[in-house]
Protein backbone atom coordinates (compact mmCIF):
# COMPACT_ATOMS: atom_id res chain seq x y z
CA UNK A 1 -17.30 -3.40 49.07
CA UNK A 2 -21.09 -2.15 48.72
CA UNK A 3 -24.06 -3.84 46.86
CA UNK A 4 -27.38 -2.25 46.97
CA UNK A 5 -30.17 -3.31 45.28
CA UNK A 6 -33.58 -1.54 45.45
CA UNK A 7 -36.89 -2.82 44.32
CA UNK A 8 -39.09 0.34 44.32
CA UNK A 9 -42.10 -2.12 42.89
CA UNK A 10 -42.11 -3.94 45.82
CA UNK A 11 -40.55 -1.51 48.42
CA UNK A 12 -37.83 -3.94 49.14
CA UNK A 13 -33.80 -3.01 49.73
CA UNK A 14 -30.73 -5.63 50.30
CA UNK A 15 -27.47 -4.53 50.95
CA UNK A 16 -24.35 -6.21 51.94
CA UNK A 17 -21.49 -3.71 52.75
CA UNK A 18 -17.95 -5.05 54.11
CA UNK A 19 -17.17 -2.99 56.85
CA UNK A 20 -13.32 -1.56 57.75
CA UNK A 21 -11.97 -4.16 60.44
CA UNK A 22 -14.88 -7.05 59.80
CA UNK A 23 -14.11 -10.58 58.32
CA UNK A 24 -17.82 -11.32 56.84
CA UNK A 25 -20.07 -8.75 55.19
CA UNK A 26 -22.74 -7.40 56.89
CA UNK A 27 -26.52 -8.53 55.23
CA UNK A 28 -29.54 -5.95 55.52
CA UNK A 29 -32.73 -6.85 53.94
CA UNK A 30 -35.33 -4.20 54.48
CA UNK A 31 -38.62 -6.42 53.48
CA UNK A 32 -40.75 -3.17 53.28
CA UNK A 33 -40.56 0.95 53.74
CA UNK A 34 -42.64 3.66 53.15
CA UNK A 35 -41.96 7.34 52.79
CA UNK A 36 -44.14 9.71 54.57
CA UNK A 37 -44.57 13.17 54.71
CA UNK A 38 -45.83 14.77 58.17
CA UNK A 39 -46.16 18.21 59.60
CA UNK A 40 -44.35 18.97 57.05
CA UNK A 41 -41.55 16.47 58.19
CA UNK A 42 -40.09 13.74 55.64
CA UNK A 43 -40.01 10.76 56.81
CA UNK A 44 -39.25 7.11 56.71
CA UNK A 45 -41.27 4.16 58.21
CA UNK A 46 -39.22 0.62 57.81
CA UNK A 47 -41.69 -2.75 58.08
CA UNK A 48 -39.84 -6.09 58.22
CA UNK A 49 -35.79 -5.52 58.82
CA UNK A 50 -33.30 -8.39 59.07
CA UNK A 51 -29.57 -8.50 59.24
CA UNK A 52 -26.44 -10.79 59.01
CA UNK A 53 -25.93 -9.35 63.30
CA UNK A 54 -28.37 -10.55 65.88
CA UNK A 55 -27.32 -7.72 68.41
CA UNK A 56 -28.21 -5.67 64.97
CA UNK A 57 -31.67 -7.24 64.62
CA UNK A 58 -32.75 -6.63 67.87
CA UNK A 59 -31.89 -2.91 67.72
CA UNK A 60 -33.41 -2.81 64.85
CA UNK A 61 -37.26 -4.16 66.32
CA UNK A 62 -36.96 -2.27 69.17
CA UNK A 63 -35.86 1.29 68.16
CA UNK A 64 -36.69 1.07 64.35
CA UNK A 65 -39.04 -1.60 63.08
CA UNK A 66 -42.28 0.49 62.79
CA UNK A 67 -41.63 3.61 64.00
CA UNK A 68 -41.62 6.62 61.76
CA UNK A 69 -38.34 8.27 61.33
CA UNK A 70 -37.55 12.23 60.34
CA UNK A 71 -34.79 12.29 57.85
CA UNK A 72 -33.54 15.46 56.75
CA UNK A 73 -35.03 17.53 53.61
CA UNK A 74 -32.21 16.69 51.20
CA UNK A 75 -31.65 12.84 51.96
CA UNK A 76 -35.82 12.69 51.54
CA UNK A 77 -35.24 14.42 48.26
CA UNK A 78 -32.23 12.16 47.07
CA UNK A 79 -34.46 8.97 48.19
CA UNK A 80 -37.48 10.30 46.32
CA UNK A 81 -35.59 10.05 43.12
CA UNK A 82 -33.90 6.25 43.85
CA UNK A 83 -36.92 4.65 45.59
């Protein structure tokens, strides 16, 4: 099961997805993004991230959270159009 919900107004993204082998859903609220384009490079800088997984969170701040990172040319495209 999948639930996304984008708020391109405030920048804001929740998801819960069920993943194959998991009892409980996994929660990701992504509080704030931006989309930037660089050397001609797309791409994406997340601000505030929290999940349902601590291990998860703490990936998250320490690889993720702030730090701008290149997606490819088509998935910058497709996320143009949805956020």
């Amino acid at each position: 099961m999948l639930n996304l919900k984008i708020d391109p107004k405030t920048k804001s993204i929740d998801l819960s997805v069920l993943l194959i082998g998991e009892p409980e859903q996994l929660e990701i609220s992504i509080k704030s993004y931006e989309l930037i384009k660089k050397n001609d490079k797309n791409m994406i800088k997340l601000g505030d991230v929290e999940t349902s997984k601590t291990w998860l969170n703490i990936i998250i701040d320490e690889f993720v959270k702030g730090n701008e990172v290149e997606i490819p040319p088509k998935i910058a495209n497709l996320l143009k159009l949805i956020l």
